[in-house]
PDB file of N, CA and C in Angstrom:
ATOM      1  N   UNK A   1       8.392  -8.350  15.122  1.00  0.00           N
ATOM      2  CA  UNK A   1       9.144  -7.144  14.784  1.00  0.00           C
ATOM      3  C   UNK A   1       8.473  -6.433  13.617  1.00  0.00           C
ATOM      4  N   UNK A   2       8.129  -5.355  13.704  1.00  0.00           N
ATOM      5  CA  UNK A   2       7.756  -4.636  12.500  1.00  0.00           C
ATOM      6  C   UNK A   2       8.326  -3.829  12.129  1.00  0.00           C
ATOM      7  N   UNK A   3       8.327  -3.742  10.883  1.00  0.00           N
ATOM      8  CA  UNK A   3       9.620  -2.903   9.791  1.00  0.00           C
ATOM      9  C   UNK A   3       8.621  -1.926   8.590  1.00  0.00           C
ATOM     10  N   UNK A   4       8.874  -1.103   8.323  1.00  0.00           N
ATOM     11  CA  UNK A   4       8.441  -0.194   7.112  1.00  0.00           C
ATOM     12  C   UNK A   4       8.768  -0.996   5.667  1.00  0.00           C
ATOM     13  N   UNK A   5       7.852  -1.020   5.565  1.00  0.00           N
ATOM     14  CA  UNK A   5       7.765  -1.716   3.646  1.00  0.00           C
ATOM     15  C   UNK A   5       8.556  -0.422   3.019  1.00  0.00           C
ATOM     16  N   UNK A   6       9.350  -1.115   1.931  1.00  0.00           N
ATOM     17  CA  UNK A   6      10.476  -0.260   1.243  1.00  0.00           C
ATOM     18  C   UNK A   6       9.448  -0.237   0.108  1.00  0.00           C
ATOM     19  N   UNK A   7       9.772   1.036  -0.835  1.00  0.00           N
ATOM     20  CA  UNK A   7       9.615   1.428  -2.133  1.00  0.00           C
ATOM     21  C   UNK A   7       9.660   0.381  -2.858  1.00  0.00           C
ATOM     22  N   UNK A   8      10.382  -0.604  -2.839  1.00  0.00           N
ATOM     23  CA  UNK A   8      10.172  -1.416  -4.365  1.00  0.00           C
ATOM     24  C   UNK A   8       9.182  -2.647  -3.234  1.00  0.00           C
ATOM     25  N   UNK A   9       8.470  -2.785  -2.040  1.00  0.00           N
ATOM     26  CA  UNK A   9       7.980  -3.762  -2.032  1.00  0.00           C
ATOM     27  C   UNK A   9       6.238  -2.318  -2.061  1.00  0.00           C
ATOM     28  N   UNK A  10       6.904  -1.732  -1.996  1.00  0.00           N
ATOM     29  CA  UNK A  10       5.159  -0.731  -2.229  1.00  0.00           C
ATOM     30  C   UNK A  10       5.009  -0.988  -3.544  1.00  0.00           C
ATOM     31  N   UNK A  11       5.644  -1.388  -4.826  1.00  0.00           N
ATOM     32  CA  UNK A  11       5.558  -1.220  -6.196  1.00  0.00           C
ATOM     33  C   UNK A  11       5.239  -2.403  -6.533  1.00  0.00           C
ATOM     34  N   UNK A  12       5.289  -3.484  -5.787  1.00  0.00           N
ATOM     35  CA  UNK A  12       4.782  -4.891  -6.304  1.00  0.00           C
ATOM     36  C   UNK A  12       3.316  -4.693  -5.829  1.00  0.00           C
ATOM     37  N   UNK A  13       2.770  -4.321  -5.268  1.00  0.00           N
ATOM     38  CA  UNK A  13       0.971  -4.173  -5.417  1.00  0.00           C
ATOM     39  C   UNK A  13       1.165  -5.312  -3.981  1.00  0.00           C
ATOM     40  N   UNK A  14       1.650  -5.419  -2.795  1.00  0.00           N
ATOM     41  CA  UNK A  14       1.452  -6.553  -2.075  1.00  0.00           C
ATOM     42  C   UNK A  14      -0.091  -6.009  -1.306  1.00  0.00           C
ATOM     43  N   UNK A  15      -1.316  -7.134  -1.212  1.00  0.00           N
ATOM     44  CA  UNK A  15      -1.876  -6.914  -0.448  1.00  0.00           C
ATOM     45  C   UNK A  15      -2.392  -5.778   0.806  1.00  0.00           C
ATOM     46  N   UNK A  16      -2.973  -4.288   0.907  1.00  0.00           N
ATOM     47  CA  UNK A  16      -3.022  -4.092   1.988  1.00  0.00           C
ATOM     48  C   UNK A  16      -3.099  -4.795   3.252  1.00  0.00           C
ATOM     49  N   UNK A  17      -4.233  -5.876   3.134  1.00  0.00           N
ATOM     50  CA  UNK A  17      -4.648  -6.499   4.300  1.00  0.00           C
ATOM     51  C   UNK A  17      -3.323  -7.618   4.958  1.00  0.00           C
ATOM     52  N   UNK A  18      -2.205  -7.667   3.959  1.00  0.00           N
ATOM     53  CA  UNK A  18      -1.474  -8.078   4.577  1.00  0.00           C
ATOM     54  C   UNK A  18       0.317  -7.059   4.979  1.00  0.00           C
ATOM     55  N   UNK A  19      -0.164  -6.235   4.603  1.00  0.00           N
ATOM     56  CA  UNK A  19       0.943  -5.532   4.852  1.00  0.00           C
ATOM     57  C   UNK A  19       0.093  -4.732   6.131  1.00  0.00           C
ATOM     58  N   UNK A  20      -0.815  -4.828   6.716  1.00  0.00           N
ATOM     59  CA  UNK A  20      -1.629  -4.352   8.052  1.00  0.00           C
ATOM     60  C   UNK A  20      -1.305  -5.500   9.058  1.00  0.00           C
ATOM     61  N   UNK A  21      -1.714  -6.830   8.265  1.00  0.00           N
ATOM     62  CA  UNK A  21      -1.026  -7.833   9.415  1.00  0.00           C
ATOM     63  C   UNK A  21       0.077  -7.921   9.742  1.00  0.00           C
ATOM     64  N   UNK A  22       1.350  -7.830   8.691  1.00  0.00           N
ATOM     65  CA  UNK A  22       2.920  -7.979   9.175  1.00  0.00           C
ATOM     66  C   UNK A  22       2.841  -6.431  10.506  1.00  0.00           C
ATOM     67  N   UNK A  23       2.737  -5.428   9.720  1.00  0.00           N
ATOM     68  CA  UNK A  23       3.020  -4.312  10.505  1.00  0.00           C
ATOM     69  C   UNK A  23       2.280  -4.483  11.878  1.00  0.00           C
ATOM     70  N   UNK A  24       1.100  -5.184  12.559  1.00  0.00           N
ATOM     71  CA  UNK A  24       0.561  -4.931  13.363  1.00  0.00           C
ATOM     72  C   UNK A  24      -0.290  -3.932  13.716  1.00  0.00           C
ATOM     73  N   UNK A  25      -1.044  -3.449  12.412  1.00  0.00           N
ATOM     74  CA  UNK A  25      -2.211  -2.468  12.415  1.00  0.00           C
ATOM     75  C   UNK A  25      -3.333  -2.736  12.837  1.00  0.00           C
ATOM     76  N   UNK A  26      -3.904  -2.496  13.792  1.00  0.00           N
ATOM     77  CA  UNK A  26      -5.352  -3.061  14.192  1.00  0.00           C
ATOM     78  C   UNK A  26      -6.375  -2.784  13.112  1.00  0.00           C
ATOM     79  N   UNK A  27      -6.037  -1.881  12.553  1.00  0.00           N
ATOM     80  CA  UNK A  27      -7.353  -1.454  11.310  1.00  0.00           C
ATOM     81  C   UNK A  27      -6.852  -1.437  10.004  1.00  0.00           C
ATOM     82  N   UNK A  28      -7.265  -1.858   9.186  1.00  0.00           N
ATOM     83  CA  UNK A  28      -6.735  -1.549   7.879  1.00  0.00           C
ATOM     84  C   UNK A  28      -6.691  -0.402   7.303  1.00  0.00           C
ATOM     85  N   UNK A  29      -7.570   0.122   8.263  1.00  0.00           N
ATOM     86  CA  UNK A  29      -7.945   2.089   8.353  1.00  0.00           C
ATOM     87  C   UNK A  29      -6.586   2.920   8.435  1.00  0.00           C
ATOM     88  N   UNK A  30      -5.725   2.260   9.406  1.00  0.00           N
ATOM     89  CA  UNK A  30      -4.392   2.874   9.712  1.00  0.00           C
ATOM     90  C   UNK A  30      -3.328   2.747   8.911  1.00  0.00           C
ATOM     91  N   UNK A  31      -2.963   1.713   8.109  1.00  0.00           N
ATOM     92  CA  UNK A  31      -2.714   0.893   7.144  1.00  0.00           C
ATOM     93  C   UNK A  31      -2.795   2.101   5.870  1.00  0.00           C
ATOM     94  N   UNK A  32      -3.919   2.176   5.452  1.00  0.00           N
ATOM     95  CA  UNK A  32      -4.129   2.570   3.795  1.00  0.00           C
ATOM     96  C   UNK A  32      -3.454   4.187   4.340  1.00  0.00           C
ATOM     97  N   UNK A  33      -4.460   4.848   5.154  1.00  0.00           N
ATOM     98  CA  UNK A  33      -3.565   6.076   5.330  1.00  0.00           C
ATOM     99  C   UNK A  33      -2.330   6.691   5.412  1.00  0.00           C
ATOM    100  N   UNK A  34      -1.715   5.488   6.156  1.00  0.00           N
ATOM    101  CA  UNK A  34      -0.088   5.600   5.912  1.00  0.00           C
ATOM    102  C   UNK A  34       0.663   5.377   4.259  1.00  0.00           C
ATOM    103  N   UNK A  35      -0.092   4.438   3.944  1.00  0.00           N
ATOM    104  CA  UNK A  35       0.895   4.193   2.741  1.00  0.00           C
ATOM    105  C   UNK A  35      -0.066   3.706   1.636  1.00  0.00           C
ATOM    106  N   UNK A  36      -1.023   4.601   1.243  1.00  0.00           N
ATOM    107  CA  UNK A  36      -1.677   4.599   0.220  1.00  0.00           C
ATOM    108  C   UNK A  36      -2.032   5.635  -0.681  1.00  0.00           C
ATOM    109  N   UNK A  37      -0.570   6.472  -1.037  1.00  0.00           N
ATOM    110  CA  UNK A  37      -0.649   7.683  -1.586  1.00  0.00           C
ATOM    111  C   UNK A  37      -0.795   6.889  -3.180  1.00  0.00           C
ATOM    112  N   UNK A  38      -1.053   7.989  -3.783  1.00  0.00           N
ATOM    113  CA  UNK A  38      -1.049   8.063  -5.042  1.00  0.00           C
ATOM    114  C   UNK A  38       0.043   8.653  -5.712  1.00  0.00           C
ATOM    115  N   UNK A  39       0.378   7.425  -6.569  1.00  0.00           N
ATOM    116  CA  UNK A  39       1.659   7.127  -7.498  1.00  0.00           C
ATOM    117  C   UNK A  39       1.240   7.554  -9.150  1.00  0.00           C
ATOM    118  N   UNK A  40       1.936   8.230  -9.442  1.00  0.00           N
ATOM    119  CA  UNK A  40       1.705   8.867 -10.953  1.00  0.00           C
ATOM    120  C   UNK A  40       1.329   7.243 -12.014  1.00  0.00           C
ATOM    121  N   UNK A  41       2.124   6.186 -11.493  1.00  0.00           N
ATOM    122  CA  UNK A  41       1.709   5.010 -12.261  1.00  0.00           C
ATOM    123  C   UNK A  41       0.178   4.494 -11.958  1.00  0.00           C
ATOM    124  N   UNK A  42       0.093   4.556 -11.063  1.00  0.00           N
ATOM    125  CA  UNK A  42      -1.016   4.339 -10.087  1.00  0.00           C
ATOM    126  C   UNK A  42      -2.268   4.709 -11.155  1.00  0.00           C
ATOM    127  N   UNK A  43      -1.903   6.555 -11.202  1.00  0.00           N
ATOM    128  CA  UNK A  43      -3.004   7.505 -11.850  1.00  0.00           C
ATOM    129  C   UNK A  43      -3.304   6.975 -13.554  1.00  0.00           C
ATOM    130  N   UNK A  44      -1.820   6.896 -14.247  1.00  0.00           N
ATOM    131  CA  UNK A  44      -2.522   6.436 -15.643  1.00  0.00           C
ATOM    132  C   UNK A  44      -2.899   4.909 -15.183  1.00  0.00           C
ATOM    133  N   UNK A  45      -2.425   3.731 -14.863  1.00  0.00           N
ATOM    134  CA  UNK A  45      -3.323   2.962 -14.893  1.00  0.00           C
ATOM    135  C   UNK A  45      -4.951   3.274 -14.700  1.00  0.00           C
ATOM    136  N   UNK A  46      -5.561   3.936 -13.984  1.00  0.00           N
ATOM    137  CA  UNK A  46      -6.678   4.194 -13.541  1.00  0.00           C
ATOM    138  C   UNK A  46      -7.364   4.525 -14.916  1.00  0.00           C
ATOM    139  N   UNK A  47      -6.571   5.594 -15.170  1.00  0.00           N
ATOM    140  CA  UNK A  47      -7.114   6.241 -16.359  1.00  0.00           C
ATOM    141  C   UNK A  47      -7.086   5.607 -17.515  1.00  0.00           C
ATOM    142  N   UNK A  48      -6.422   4.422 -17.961  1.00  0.00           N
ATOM    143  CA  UNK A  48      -6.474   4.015 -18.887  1.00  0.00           C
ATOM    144  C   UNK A  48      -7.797   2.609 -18.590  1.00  0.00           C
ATOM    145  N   UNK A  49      -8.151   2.276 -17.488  1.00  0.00           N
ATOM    146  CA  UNK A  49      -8.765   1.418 -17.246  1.00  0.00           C
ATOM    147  C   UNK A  49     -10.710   2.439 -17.639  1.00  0.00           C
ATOM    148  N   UNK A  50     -10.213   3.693 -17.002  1.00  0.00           N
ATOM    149  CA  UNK A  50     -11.874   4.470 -17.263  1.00  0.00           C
ATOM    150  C   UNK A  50     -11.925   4.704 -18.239  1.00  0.00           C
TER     151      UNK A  50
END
């Protein structure tokens, strides 16, 4: 059965490659596109890391 990952399990950082396997994504390609937007937390981490 595959289900949509909720907001607070997108905020724990789980694995792409396994949130492609639960869902049944053949590509991890399909995977990041769906649910790999960019999160304002997301952005300052980045920035504080460059």
């Amino acid at each position: 059965m595959n289900r949509v990952p909720n907001r607070k399990q997108a905020h724990e950082r789980i694995h792409p490659k396994i949130v492609q396997e639960r869902l049944g994504h053949a590509n991890i390609s399909t995977t990041l596109n769906i649910y790999s937007h960019v999160t304002p937390g997301i952005q300052r981490a980045a920035a504080l890391r460059f």
